[in-house]
PDB file of N, CA and C in Angstrom:
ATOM      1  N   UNK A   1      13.705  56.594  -2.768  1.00  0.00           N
ATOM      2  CA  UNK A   1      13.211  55.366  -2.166  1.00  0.00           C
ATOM      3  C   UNK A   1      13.824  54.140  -2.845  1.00  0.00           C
ATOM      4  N   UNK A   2      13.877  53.993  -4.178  1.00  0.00           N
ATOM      5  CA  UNK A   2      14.499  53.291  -4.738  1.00  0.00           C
ATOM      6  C   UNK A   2      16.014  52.980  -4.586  1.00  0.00           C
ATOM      7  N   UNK A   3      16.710  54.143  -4.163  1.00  0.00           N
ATOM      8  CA  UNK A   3      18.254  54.361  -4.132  1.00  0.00           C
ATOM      9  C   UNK A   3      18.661  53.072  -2.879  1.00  0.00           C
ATOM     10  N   UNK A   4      17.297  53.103  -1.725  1.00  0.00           N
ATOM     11  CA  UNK A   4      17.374  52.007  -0.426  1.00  0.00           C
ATOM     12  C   UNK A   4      17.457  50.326  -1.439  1.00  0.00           C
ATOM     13  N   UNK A   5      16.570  50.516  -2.368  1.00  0.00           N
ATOM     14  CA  UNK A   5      16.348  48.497  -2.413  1.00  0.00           C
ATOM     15  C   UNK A   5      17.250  48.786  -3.541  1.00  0.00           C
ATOM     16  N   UNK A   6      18.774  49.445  -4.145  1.00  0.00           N
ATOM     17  CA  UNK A   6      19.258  48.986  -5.023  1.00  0.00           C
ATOM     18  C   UNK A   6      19.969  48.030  -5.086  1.00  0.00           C
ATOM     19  N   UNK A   7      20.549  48.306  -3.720  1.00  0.00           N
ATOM     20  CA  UNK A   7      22.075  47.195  -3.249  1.00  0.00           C
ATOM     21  C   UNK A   7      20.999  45.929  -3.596  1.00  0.00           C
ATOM     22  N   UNK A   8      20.039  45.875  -2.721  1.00  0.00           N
ATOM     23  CA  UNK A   8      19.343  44.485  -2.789  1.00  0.00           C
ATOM     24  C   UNK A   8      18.764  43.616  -4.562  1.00  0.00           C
ATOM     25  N   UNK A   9      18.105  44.508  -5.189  1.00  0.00           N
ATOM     26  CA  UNK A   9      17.912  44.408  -6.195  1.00  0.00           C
ATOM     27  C   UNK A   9      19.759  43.972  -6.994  1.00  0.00           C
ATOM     28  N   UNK A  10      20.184  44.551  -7.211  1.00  0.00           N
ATOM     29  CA  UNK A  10      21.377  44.124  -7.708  1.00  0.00           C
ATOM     30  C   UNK A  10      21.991  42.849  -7.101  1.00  0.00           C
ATOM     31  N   UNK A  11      21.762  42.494  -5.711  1.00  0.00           N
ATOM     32  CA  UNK A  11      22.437  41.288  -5.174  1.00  0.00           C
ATOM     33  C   UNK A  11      21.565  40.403  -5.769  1.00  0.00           C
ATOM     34  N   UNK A  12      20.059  40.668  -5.610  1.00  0.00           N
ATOM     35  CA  UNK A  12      18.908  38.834  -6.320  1.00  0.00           C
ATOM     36  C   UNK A  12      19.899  39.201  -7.640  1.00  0.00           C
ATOM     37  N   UNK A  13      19.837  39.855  -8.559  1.00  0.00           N
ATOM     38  CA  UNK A  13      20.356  39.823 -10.302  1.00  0.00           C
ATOM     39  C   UNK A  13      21.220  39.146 -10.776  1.00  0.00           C
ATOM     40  N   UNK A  14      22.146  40.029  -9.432  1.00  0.00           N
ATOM     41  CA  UNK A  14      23.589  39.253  -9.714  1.00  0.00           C
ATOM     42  C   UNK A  14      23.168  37.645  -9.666  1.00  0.00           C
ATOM     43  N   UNK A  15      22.699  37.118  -8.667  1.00  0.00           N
ATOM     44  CA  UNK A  15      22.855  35.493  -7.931  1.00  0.00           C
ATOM     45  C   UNK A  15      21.932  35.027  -8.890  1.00  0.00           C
ATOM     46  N   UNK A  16      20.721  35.601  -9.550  1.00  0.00           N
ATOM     47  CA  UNK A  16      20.042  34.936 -10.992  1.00  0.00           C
ATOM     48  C   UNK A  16      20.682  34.440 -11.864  1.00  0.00           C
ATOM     49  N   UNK A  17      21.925  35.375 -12.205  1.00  0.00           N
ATOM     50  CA  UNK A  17      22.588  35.328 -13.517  1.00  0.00           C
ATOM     51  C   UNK A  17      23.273  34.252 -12.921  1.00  0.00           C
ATOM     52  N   UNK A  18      24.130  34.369 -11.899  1.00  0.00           N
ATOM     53  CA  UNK A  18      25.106  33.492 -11.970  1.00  0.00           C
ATOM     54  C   UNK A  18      24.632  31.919 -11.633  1.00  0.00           C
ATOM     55  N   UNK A  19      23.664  32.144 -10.935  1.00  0.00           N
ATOM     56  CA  UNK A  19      22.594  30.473 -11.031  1.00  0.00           C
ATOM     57  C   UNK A  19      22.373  30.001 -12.221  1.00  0.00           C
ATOM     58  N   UNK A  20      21.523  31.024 -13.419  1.00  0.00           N
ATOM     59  CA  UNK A  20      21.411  30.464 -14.648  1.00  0.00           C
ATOM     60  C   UNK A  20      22.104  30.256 -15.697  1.00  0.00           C
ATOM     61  N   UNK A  21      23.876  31.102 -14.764  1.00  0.00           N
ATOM     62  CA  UNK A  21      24.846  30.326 -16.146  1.00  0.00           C
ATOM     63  C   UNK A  21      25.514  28.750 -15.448  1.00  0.00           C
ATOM     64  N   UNK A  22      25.394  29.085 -14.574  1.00  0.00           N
ATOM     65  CA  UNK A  22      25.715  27.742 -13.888  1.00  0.00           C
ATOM     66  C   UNK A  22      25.029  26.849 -14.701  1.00  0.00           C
ATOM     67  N   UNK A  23      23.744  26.493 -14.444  1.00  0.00           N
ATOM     68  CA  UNK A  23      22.764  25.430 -14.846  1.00  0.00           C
ATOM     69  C   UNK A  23      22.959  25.499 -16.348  1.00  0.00           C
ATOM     70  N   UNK A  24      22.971  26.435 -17.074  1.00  0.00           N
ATOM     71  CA  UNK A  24      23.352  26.794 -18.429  1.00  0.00           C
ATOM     72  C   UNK A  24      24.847  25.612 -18.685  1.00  0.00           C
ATOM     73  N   UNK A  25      25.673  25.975 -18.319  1.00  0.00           N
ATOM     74  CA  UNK A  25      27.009  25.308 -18.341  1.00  0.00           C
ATOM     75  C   UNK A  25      26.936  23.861 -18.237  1.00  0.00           C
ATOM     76  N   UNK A  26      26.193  23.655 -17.379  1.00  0.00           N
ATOM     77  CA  UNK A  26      26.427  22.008 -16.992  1.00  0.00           C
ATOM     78  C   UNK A  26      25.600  21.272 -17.943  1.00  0.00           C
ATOM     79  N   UNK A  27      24.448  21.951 -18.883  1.00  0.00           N
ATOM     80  CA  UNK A  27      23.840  21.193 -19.804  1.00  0.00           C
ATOM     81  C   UNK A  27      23.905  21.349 -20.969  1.00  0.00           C
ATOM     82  N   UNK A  28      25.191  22.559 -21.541  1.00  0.00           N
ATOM     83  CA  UNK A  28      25.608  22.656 -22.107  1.00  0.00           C
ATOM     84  C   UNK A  28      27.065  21.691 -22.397  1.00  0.00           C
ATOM     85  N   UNK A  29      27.676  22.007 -21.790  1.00  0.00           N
ATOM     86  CA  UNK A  29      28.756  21.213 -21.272  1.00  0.00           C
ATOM     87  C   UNK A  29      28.721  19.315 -21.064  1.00  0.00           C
ATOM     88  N   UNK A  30      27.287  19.212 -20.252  1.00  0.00           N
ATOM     89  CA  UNK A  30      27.175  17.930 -19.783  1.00  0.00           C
ATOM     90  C   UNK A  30      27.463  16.839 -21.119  1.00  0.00           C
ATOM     91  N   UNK A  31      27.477  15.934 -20.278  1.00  0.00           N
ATOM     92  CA  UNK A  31      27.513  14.171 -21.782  1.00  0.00           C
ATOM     93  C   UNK A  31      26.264  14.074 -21.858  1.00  0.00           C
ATOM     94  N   UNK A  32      24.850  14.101 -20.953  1.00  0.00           N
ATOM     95  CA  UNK A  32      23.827  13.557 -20.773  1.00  0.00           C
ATOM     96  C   UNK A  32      23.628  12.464 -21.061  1.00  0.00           C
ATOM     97  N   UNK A  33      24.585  11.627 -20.586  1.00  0.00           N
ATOM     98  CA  UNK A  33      24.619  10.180 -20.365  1.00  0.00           C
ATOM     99  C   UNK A  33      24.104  10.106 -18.820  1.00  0.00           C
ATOM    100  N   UNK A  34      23.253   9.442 -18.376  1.00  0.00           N
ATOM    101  CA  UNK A  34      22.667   9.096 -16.871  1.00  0.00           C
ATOM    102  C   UNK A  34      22.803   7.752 -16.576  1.00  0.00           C
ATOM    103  N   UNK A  35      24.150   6.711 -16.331  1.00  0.00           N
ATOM    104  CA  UNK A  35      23.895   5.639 -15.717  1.00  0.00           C
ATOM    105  C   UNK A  35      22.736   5.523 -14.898  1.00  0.00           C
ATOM    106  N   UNK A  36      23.098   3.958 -14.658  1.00  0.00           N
ATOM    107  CA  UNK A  36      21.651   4.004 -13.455  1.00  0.00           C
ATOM    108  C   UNK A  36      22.049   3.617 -12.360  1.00  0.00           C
ATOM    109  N   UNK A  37      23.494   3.642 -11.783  1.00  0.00           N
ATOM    110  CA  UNK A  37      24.081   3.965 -10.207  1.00  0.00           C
ATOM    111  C   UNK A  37      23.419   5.491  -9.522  1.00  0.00           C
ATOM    112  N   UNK A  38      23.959   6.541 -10.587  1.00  0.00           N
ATOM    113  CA  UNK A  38      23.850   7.584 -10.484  1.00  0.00           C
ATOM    114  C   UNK A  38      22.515   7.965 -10.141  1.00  0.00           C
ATOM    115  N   UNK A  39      21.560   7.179 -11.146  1.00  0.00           N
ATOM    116  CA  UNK A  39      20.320   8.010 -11.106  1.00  0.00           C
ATOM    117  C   UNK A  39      19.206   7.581 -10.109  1.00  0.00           C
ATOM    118  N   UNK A  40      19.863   6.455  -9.293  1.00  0.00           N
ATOM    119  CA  UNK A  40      19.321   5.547  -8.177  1.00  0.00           C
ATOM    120  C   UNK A  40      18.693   6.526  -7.349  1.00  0.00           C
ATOM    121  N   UNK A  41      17.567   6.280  -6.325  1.00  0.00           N
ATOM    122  CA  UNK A  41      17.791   7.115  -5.236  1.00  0.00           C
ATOM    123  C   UNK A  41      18.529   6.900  -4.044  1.00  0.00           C
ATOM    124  N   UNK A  42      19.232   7.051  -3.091  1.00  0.00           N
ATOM    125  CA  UNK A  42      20.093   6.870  -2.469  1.00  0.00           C
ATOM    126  C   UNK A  42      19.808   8.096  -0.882  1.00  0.00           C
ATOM    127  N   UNK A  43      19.371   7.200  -0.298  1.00  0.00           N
ATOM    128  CA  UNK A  43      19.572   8.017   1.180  1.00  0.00           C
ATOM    129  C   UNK A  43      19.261   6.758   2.653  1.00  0.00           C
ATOM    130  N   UNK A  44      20.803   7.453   3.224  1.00  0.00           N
ATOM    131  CA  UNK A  44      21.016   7.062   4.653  1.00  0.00           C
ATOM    132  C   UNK A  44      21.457   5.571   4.225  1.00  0.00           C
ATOM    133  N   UNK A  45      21.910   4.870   3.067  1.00  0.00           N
ATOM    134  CA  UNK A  45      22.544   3.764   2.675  1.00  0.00           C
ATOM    135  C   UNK A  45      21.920   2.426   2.735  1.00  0.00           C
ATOM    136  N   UNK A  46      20.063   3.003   2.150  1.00  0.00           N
ATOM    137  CA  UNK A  46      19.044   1.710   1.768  1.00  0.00           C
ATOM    138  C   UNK A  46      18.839   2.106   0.709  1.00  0.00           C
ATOM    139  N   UNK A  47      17.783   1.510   0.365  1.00  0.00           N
ATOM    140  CA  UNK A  47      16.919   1.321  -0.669  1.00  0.00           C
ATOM    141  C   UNK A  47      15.737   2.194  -0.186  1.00  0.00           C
ATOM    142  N   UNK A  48      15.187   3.353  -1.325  1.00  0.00           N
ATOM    143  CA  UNK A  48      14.324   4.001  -0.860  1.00  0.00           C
ATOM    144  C   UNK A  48      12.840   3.651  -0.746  1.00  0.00           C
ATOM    145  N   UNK A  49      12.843   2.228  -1.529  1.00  0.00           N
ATOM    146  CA  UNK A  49      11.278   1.894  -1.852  1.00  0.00           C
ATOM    147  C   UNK A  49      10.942   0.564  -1.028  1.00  0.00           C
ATOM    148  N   UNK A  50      11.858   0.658  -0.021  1.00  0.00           N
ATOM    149  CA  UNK A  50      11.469  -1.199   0.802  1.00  0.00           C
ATOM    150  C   UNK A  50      10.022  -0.372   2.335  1.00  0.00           C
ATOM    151  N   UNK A  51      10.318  -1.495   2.613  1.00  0.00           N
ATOM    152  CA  UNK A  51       9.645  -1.593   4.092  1.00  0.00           C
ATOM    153  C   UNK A  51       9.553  -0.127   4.791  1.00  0.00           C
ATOM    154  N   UNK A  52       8.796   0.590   4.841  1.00  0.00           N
ATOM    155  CA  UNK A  52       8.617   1.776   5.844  1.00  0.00           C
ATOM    156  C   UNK A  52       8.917   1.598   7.308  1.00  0.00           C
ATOM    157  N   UNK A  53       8.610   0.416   7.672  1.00  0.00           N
ATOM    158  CA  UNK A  53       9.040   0.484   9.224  1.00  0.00           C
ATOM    159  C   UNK A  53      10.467  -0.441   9.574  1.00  0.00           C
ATOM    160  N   UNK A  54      11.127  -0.406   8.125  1.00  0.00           N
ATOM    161  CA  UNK A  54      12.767  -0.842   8.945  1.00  0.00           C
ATOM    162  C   UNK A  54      13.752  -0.213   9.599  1.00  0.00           C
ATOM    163  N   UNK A  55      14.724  -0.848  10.310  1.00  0.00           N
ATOM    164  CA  UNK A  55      15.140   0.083  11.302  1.00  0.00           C
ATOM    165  C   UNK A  55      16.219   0.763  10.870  1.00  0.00           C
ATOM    166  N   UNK A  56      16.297   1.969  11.422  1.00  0.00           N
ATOM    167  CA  UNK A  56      17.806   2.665  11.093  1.00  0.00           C
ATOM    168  C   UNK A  56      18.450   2.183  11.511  1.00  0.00           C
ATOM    169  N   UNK A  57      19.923   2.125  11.388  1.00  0.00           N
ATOM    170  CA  UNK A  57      21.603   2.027  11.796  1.00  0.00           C
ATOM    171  C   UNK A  57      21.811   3.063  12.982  1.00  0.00           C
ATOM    172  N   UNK A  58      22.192   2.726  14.678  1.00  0.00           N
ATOM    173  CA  UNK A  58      22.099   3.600  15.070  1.00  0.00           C
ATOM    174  C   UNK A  58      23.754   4.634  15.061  1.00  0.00           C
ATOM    175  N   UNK A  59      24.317   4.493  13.974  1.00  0.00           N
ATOM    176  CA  UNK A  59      25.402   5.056  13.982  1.00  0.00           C
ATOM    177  C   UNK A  59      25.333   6.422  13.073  1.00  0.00           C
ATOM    178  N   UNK A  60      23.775   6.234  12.318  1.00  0.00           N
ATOM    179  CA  UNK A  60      23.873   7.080  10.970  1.00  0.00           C
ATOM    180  C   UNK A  60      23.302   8.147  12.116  1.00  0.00           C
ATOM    181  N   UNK A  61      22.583   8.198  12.723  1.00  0.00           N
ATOM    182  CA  UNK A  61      22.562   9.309  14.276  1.00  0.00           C
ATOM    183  C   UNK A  61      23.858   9.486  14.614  1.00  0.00           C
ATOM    184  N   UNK A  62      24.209   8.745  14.762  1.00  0.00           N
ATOM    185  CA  UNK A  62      25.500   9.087  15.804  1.00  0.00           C
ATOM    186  C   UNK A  62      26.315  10.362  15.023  1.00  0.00           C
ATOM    187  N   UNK A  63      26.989   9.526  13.585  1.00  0.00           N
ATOM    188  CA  UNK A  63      27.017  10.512  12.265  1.00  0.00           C
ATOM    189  C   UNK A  63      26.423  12.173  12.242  1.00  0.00           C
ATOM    190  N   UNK A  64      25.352  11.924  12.784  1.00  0.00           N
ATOM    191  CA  UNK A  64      24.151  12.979  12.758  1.00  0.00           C
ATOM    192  C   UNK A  64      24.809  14.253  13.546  1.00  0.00           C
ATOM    193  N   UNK A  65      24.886  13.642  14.493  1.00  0.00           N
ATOM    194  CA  UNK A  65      24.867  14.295  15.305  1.00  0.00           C
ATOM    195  C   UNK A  65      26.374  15.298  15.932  1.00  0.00           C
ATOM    196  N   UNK A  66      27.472  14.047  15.258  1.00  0.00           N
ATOM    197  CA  UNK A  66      28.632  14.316  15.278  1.00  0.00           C
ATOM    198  C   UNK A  66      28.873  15.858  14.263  1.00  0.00           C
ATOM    199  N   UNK A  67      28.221  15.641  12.688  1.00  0.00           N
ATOM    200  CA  UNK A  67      27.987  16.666  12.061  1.00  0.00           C
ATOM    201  C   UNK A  67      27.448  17.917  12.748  1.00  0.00           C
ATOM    202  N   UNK A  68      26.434  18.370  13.586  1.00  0.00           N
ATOM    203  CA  UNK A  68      25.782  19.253  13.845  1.00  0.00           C
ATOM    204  C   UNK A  68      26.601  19.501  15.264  1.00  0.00           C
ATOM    205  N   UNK A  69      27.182  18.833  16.214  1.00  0.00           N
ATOM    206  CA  UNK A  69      28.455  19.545  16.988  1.00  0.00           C
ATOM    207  C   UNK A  69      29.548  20.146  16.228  1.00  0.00           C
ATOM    208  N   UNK A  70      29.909  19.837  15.025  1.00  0.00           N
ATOM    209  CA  UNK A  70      31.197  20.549  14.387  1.00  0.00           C
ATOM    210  C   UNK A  70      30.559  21.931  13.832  1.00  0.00           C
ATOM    211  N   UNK A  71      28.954  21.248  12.964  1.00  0.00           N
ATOM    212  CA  UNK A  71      29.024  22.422  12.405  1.00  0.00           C
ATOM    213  C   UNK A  71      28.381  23.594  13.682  1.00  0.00           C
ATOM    214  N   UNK A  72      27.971  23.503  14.966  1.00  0.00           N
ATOM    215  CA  UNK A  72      27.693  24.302  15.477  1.00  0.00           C
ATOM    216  C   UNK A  72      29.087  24.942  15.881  1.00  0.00           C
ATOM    217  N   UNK A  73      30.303  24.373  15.819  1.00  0.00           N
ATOM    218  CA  UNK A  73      31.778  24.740  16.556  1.00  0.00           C
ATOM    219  C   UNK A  73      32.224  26.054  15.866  1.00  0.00           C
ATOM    220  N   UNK A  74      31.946  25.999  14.282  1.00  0.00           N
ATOM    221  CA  UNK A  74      32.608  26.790  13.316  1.00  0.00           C
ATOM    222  C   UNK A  74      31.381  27.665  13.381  1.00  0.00           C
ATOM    223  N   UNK A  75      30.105  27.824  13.499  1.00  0.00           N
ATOM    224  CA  UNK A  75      29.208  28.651  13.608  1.00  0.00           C
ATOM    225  C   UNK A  75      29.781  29.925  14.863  1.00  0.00           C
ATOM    226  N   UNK A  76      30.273  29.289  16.187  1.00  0.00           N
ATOM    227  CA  UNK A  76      30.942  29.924  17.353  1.00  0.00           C
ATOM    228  C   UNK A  76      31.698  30.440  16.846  1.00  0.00           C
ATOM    229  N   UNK A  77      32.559  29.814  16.165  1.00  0.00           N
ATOM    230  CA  UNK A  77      34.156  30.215  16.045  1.00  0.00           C
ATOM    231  C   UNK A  77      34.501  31.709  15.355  1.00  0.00           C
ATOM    232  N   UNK A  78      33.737  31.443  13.889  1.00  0.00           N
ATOM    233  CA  UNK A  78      33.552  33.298  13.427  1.00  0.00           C
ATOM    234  C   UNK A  78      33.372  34.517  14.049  1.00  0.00           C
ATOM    235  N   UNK A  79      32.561  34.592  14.735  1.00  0.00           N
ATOM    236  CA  UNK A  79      32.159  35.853  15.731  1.00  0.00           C
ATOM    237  C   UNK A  79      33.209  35.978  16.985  1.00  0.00           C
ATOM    238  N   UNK A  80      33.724  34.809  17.412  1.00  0.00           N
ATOM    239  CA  UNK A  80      34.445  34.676  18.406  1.00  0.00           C
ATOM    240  C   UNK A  80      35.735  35.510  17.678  1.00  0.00           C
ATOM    241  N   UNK A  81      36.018  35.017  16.643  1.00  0.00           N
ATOM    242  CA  UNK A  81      37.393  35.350  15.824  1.00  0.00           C
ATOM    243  C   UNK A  81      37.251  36.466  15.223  1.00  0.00           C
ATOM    244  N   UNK A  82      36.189  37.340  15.310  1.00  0.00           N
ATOM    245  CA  UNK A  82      35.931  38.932  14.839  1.00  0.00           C
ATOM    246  C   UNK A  82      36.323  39.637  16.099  1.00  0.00           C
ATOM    247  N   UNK A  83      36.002  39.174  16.834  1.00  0.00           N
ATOM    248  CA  UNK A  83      35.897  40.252  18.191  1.00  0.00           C
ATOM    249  C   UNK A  83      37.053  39.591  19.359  1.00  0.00           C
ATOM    250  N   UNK A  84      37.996  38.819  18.839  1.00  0.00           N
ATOM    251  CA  UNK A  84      38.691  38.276  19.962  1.00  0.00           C
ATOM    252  C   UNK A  84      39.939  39.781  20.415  1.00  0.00           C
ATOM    253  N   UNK A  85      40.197  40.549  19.468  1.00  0.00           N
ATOM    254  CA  UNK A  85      41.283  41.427  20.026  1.00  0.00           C
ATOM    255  C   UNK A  85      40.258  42.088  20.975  1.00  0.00           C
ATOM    256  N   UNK A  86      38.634  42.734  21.021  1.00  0.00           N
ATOM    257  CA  UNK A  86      38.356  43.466  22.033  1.00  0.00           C
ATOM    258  C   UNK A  86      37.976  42.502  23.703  1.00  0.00           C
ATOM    259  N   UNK A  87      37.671  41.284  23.500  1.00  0.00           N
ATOM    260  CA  UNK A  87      37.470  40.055  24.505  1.00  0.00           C
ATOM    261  C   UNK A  87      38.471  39.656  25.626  1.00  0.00           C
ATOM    262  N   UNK A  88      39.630  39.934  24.518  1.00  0.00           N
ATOM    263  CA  UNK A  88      40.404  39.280  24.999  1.00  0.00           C
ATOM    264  C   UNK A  88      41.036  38.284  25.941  1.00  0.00           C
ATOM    265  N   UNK A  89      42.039  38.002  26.892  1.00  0.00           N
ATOM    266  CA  UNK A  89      42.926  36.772  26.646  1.00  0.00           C
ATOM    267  C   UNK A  89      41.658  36.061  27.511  1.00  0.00           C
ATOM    268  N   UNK A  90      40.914  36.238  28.283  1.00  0.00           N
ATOM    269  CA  UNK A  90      39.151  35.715  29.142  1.00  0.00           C
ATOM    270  C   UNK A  90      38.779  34.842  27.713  1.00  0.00           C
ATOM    271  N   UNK A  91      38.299  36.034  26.827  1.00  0.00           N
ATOM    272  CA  UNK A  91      37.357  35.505  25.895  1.00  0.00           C
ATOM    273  C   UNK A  91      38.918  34.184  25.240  1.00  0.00           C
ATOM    274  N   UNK A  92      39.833  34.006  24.943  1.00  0.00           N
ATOM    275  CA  UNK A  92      40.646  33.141  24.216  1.00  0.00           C
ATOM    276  C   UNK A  92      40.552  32.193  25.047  1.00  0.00           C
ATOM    277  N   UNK A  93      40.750  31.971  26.107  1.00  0.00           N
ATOM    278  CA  UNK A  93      40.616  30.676  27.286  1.00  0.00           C
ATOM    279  C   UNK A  93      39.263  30.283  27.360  1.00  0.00           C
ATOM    280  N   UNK A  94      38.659  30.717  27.080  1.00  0.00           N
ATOM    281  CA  UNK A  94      37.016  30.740  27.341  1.00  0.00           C
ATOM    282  C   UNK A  94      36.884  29.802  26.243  1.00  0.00           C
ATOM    283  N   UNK A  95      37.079  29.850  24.750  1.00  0.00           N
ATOM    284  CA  UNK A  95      36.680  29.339  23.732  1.00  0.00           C
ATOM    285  C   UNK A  95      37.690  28.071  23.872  1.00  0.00           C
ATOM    286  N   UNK A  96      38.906  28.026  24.036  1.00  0.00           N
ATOM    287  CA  UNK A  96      39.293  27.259  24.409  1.00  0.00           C
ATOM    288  C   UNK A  96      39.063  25.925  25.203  1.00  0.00           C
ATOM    289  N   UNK A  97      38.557  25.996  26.169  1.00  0.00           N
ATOM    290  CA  UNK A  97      37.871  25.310  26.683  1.00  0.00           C
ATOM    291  C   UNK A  97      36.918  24.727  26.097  1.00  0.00           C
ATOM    292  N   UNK A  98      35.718  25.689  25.280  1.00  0.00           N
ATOM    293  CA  UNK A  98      34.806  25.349  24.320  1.00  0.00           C
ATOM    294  C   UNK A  98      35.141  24.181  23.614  1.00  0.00           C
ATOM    295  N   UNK A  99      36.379  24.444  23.136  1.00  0.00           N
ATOM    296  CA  UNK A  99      36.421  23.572  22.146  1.00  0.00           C
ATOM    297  C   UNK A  99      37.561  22.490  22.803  1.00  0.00           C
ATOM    298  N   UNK A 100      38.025  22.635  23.765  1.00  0.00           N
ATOM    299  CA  UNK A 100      38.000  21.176  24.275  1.00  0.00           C
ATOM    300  C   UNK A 100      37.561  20.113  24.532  1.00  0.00           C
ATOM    301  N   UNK A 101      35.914  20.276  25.377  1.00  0.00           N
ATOM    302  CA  UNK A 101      34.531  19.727  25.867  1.00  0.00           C
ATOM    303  C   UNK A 101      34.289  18.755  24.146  1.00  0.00           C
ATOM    304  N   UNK A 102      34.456  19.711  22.662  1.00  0.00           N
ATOM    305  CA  UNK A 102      34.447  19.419  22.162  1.00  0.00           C
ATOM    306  C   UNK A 102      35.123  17.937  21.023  1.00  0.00           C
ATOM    307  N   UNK A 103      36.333  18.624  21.590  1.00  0.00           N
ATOM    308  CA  UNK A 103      37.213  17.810  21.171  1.00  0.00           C
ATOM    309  C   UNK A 103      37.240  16.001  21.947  1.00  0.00           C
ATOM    310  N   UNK A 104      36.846  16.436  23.466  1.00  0.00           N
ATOM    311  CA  UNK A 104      37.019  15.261  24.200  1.00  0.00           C
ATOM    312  C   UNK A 104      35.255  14.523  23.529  1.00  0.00           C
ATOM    313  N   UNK A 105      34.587  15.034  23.342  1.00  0.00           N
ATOM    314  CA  UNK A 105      32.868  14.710  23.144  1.00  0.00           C
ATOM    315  C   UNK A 105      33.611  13.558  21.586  1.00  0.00           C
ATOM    316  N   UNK A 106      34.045  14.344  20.618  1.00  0.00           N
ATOM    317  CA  UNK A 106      34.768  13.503  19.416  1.00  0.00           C
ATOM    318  C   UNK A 106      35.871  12.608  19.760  1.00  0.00           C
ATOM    319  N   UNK A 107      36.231  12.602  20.750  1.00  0.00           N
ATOM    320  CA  UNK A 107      37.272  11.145  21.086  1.00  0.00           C
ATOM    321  C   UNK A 107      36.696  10.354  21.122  1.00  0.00           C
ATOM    322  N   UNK A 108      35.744  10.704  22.532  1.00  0.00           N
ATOM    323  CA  UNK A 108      34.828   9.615  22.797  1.00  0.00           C
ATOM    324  C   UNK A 108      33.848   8.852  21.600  1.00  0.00           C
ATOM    325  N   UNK A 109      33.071   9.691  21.082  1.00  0.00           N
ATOM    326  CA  UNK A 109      32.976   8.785  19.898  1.00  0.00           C
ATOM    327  C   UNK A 109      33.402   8.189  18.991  1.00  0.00           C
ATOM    328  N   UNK A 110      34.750   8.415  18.872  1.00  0.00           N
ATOM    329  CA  UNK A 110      35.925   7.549  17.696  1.00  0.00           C
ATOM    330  C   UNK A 110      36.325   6.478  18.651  1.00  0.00           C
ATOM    331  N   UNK A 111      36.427   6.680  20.067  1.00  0.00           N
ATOM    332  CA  UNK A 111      36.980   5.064  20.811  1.00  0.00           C
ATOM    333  C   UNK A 111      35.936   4.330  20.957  1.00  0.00           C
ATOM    334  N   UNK A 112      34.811   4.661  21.030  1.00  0.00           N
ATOM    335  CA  UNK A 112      33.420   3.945  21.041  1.00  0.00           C
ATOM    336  C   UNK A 112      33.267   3.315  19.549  1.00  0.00           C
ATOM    337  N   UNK A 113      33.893   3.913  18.426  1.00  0.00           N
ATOM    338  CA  UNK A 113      33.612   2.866  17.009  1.00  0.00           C
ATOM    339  C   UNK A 113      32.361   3.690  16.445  1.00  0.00           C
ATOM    340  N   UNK A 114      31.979   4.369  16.832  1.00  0.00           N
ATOM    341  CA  UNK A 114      30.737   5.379  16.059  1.00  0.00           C
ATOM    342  C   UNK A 114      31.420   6.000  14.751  1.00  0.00           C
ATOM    343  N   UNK A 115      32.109   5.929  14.019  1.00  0.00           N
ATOM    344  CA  UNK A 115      32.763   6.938  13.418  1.00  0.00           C
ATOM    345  C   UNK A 115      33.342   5.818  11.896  1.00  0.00           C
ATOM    346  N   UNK A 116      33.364   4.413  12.383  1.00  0.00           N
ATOM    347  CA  UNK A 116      33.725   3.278  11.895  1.00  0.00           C
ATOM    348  C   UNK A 116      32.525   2.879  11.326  1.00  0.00           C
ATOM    349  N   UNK A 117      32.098   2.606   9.907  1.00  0.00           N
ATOM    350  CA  UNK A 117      31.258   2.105   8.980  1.00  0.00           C
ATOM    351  C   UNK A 117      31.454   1.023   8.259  1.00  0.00           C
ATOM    352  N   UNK A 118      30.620  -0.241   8.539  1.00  0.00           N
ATOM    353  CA  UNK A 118      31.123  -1.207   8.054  1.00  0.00           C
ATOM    354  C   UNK A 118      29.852  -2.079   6.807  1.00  0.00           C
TER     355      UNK A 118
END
């Protein structure tokens, strides 16, 4: 019964060790010097402690969103690229296309200025 959870048991061990030499290293290693740029909090390019109801930038969406079409593209793309010799030349035109729709969706937002941060 045990012989089933070894692989698993050995994979958490392994990724323990190598997490806690990581973290080990960097504070070993580190200056532990902490400017105070660094140690700011910093998200979406305010100040984290102002006004609760100020408005977002509607580009940091735009941003948003641009991210989560690419990363859904390369999510497709793996499985597509495992199995394209049995799919074949259907399945290659097929994705193709995919990632045209794509490609034209990212024009459009670079000629629109979404992509431009000022």
């Amino acid at each position: 019964m045990l012989a089933n959870y070894l692989p698993i048991l050995l994979f958490i061990a392994v990724g323990l060790v190598i997490g806690v030499a990581a973290v080990s290293m960097g504070r070993i290693l580190g200056s532990g010097k902490h400017e105070d740029a660094k140690m700011a909090p910093y998200e979406c390019g305010f100040e984290a402690f102002e006004d609760s109801r100020m408005k977002f930038d509607v580009r940091y969406y735009l941003v948003a969103i641009l991210f989560i079409i690419f990363d859904l593209e390369i999510a497709f793309l793996f499985p597509w690229a495992i199995v394209l010799d049995e799919i074949g030349i259907f399945g290659f035109w097929a994705m193709m296309l995919f990632l045209t729709v794509l490609v034209v969706g990212f024009v459009y937002e670079w000629m629109k200025g979404a992509l431009e941060w000022e």
